[in-house]
N, C-alpha and C. Protein backbone atom coordinates (compact mmCIF):
# COMPACT_ATOMS: atom_id res chain seq x y z
N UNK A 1 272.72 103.32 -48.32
CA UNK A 1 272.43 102.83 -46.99
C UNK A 1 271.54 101.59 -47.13
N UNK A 2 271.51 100.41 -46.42
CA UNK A 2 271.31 99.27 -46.70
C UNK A 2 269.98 99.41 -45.89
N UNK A 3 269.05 98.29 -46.55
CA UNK A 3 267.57 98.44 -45.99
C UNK A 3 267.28 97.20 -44.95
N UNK A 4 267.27 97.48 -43.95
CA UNK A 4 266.53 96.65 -42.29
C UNK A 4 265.37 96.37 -42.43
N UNK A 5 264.54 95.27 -41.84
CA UNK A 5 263.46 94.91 -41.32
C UNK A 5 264.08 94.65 -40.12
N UNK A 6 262.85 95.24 -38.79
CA UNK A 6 262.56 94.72 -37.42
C UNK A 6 261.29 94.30 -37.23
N UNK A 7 261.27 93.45 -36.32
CA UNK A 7 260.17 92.59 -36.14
C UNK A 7 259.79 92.50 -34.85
N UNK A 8 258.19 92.98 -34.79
CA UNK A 8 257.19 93.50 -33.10
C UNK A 8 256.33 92.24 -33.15
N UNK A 9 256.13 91.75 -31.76
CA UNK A 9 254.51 91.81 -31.96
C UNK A 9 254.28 91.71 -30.09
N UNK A 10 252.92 91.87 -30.19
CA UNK A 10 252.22 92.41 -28.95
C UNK A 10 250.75 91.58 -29.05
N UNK A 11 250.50 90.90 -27.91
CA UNK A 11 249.42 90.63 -27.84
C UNK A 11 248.57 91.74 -26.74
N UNK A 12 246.64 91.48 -27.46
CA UNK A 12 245.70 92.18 -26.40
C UNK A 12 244.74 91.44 -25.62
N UNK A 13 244.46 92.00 -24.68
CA UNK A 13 243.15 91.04 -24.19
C UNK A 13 241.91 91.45 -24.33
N UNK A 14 241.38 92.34 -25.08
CA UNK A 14 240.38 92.42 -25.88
C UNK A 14 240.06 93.19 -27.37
N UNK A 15 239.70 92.95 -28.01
CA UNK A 15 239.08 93.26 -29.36
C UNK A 15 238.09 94.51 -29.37
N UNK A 16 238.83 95.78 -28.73
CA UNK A 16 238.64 97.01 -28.60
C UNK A 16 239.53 97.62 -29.63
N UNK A 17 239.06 98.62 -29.91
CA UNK A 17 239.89 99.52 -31.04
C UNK A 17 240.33 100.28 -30.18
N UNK A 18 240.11 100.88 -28.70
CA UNK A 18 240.49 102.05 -27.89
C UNK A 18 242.03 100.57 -27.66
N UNK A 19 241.70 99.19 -27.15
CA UNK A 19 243.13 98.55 -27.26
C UNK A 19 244.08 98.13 -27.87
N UNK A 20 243.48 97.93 -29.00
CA UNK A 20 244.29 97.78 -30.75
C UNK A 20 245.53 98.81 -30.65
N UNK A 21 244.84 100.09 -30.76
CA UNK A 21 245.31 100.87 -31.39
C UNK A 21 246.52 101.57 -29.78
N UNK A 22 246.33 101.56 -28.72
CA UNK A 22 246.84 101.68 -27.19
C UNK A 22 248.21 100.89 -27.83
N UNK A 23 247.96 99.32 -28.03
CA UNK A 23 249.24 98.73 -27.88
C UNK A 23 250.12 98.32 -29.06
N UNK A 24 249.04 99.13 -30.18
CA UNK A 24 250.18 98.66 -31.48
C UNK A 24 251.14 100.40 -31.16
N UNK A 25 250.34 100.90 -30.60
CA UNK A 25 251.38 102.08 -30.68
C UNK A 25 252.96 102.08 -29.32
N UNK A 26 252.30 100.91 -28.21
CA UNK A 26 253.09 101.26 -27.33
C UNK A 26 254.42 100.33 -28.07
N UNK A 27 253.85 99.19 -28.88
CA UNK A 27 254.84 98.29 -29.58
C UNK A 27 255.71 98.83 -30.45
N UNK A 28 255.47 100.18 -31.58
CA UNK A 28 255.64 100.98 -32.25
C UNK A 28 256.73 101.60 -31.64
N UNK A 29 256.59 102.31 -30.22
CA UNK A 29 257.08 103.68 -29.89
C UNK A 29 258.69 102.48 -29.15
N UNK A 30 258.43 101.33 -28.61
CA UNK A 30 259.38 100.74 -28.39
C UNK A 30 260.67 99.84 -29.20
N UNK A 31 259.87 99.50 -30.42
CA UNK A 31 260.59 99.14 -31.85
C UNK A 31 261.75 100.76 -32.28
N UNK A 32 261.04 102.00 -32.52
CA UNK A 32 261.92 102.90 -32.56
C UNK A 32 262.94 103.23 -31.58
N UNK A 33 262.33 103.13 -30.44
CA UNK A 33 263.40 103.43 -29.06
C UNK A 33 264.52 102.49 -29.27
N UNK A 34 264.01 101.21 -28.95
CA UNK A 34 265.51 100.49 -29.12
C UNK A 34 266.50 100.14 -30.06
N UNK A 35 265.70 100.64 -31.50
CA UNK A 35 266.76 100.61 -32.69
C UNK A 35 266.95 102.00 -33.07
N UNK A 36 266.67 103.08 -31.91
CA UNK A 36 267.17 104.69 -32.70
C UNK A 36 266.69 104.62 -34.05
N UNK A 37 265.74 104.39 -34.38
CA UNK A 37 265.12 104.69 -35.77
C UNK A 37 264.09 106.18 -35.69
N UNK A 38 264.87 107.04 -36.54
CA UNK A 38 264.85 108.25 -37.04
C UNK A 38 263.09 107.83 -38.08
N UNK A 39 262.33 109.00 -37.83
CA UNK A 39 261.01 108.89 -38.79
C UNK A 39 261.37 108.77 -40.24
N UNK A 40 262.50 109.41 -40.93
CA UNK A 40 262.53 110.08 -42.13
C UNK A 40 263.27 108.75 -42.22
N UNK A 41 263.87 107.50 -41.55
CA UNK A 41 264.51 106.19 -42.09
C UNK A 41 263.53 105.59 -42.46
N UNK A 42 262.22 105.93 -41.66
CA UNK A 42 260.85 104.25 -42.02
C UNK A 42 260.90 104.65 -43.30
N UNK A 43 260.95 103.12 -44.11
CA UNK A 43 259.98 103.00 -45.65
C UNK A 43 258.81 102.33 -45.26
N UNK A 44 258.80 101.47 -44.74
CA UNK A 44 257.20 100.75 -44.56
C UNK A 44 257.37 100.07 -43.25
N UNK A 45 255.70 99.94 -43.13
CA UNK A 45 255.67 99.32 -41.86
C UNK A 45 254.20 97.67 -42.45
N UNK A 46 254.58 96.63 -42.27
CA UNK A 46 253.27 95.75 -42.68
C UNK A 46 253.03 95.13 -41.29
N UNK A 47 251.47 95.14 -41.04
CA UNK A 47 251.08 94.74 -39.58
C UNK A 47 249.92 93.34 -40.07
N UNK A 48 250.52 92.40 -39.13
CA UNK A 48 249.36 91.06 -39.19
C UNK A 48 248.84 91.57 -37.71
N UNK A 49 247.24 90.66 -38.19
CA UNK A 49 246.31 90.48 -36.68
C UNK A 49 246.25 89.31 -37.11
N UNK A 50 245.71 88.31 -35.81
CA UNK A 50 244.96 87.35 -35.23
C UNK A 50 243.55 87.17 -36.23
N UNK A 51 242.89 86.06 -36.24
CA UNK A 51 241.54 86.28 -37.10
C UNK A 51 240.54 86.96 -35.79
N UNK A 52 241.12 87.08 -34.33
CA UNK A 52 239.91 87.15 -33.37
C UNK A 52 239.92 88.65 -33.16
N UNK A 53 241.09 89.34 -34.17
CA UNK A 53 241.02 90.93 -33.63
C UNK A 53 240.63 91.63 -34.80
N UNK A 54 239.40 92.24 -35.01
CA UNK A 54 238.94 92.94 -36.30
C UNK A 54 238.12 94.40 -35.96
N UNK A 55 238.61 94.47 -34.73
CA UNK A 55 238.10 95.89 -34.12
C UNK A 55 238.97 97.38 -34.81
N UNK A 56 240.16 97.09 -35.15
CA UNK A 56 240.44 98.27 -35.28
C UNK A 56 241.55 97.61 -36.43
N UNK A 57 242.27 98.95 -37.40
CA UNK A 57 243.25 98.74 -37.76
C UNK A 57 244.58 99.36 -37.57
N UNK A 58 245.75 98.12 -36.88
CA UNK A 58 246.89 98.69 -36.71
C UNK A 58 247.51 99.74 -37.11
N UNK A 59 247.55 99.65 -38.19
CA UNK A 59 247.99 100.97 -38.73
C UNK A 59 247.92 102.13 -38.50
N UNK A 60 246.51 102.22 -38.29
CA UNK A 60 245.41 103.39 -37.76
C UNK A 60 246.14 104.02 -36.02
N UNK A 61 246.98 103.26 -35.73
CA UNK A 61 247.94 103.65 -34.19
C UNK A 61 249.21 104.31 -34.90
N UNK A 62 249.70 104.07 -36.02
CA UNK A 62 251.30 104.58 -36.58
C UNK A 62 250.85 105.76 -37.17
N UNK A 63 249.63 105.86 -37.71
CA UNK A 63 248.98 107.37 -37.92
C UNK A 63 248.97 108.18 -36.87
N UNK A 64 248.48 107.99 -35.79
CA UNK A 64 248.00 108.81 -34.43
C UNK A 64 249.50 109.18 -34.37
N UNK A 65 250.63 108.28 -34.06
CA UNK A 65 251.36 108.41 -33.25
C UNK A 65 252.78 109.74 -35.00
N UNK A 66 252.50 109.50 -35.74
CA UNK A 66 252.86 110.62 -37.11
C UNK A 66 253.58 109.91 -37.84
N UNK A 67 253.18 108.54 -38.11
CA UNK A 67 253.68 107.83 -39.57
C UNK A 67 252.62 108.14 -40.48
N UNK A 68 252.32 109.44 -41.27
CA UNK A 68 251.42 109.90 -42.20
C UNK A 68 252.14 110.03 -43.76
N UNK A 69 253.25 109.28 -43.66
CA UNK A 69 253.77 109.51 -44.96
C UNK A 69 254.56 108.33 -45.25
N UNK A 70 254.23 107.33 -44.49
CA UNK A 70 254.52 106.08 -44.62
C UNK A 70 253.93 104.92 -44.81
N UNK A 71 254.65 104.08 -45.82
CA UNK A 71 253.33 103.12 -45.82
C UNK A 71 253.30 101.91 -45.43
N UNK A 72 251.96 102.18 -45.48
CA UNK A 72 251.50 100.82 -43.88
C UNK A 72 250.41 99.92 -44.20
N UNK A 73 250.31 98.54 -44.19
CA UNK A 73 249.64 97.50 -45.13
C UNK A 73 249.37 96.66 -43.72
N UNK A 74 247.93 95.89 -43.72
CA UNK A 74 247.44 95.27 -42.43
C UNK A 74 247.20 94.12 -43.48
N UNK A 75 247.41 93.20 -42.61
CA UNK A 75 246.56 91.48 -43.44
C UNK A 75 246.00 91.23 -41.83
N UNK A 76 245.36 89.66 -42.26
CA UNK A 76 244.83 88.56 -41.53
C UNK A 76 246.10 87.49 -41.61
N UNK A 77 246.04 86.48 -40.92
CA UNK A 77 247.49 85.78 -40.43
C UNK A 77 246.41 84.54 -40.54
N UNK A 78 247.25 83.28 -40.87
CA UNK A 78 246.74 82.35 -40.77
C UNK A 78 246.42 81.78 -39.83
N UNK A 79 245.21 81.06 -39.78
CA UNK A 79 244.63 80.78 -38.37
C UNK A 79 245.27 79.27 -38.44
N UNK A 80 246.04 78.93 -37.30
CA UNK A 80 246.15 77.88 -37.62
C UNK A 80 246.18 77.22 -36.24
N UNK A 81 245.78 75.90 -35.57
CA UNK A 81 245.26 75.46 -34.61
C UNK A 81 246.47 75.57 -33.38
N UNK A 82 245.77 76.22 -32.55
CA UNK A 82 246.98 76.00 -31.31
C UNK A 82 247.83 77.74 -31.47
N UNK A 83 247.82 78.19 -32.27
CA UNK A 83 248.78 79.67 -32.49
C UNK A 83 248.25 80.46 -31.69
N UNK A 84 249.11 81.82 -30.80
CA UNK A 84 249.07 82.60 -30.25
C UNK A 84 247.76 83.64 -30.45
N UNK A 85 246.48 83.64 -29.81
CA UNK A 85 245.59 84.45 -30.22
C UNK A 85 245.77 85.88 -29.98
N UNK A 86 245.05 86.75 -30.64
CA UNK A 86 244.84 88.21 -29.82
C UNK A 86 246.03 88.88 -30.30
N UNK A 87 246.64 88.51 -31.43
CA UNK A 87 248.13 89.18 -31.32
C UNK A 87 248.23 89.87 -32.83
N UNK A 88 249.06 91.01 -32.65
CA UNK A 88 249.36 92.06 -33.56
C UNK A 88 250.95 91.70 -33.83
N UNK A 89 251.20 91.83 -34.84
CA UNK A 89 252.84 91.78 -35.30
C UNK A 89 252.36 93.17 -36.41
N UNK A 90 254.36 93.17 -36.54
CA UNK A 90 254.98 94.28 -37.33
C UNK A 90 256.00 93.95 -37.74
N UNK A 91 256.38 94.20 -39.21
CA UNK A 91 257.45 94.18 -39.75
C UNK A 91 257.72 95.55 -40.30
N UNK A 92 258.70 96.27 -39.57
CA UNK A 92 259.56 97.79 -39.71
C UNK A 92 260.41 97.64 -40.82
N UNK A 93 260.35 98.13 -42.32
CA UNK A 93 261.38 98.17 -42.80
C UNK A 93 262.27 99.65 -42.86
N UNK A 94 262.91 99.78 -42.61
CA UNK A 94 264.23 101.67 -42.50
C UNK A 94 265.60 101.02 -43.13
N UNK A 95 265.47 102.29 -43.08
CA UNK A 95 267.24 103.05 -43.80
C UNK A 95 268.20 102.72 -42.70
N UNK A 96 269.00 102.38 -42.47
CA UNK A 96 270.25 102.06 -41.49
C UNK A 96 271.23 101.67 -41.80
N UNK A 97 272.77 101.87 -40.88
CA UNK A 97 273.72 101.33 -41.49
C UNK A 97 274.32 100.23 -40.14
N UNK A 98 273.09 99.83 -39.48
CA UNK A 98 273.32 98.93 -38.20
C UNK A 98 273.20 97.56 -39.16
N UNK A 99 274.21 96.47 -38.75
CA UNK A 99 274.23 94.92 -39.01
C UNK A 99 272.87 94.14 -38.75
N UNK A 100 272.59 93.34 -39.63
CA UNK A 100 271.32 92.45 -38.70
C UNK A 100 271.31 92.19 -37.31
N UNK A 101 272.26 92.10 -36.85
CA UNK A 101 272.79 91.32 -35.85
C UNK A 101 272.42 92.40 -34.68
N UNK A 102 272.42 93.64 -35.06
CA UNK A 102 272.62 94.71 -33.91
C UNK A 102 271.14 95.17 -33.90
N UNK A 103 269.84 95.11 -34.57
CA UNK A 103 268.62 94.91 -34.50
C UNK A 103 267.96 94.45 -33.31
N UNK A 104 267.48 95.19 -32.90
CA UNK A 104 266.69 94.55 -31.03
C UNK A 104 264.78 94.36 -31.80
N UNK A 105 264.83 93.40 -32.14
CA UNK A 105 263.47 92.47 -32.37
C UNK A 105 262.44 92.58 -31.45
N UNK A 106 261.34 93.40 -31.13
CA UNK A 106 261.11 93.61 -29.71
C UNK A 106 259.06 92.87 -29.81
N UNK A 107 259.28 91.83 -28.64
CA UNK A 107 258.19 90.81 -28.50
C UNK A 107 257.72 91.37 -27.00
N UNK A 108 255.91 91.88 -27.28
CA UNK A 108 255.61 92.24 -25.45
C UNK A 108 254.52 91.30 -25.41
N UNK A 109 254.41 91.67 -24.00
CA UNK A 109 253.22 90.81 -23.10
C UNK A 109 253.41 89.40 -23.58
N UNK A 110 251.83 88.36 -23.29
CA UNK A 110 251.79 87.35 -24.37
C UNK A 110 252.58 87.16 -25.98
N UNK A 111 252.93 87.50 -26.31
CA UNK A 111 253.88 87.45 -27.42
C UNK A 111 255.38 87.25 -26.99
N UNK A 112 255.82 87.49 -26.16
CA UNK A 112 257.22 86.95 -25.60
C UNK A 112 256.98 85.45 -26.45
N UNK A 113 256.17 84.43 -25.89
CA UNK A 113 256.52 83.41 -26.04
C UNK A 113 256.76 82.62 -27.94
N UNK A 114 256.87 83.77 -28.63
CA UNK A 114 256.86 83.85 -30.03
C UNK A 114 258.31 83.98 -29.84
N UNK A 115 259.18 84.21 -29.05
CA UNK A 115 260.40 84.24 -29.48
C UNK A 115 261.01 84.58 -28.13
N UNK A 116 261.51 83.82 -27.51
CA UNK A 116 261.72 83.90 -26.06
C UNK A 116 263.03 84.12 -26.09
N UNK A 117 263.73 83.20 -27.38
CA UNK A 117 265.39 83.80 -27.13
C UNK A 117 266.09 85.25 -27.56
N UNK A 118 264.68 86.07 -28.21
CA UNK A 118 265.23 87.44 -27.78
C UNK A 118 264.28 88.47 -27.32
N UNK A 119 263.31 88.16 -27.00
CA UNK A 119 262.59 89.08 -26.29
C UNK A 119 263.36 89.47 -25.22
N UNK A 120 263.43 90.93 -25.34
CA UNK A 120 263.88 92.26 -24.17
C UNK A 120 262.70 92.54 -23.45
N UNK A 121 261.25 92.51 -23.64
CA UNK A 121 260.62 92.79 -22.80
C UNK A 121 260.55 92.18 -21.65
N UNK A 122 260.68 93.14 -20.01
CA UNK A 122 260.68 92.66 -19.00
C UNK A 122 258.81 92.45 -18.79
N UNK A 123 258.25 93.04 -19.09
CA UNK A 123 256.97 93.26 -18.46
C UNK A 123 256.21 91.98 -18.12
């Protein structure tokens, strides 16, 4: 079975760990929904922050929510002038036998504008 990456990200409006961890999971629970990804498909999950979010670690939401046997790697993202602040990304890699093509890439809130020609989020 051939190995997928999907790709999240979600921005917050504050540098709370009670919000870190709120919207990497709501980003999480919607990455699985729309690609039917089964727990026992994740191999890894790697999460970037913003340099302005150091309250909590992403990861620390894929635990709560029962990725406890998966592994999950956080960096810092390059700061670079003018880029999207406040924002969490994810790269999902799983087991699947779906095409690249059939992958729903899912971008919320402020982060839409990271990729506008396929963001599904209405919100």
């Amino acid at each position: 079975m051939p190995v997928r990456a999907v790709r999240g990200a979600i921005t917050v409006e504050n540098n709370t760990p009670e919000e870190i961890l709120e919207e990497t999971a709501n980003m999480l629970k919607a990455i699985v929904e729309k690609n039917q990804i089964e727990k026992d498909d994740i191999i890894s999950a790697f999460f970037s922050v913003t340099k302005d979010l150091d309250a909590a670690f992403p990861a620390a939401a894929a635990r709560k929510i029962g990725w406890t046997d998966i592994a999950l790697m956080c960096t810092n993202e390059i700061d670079v002038p003018g880029s999207l602040q406040k924002c969490i990304r994810v790269m999902v890699h799983f087991n699947t036998n779906k095409a690249n093509s059939e992958l729903v890439h899912v971008y919320m809130k402020g982060a839409k504008v990271l990729r506008p020609d396929i963001s599904t989020d209405k919100e």
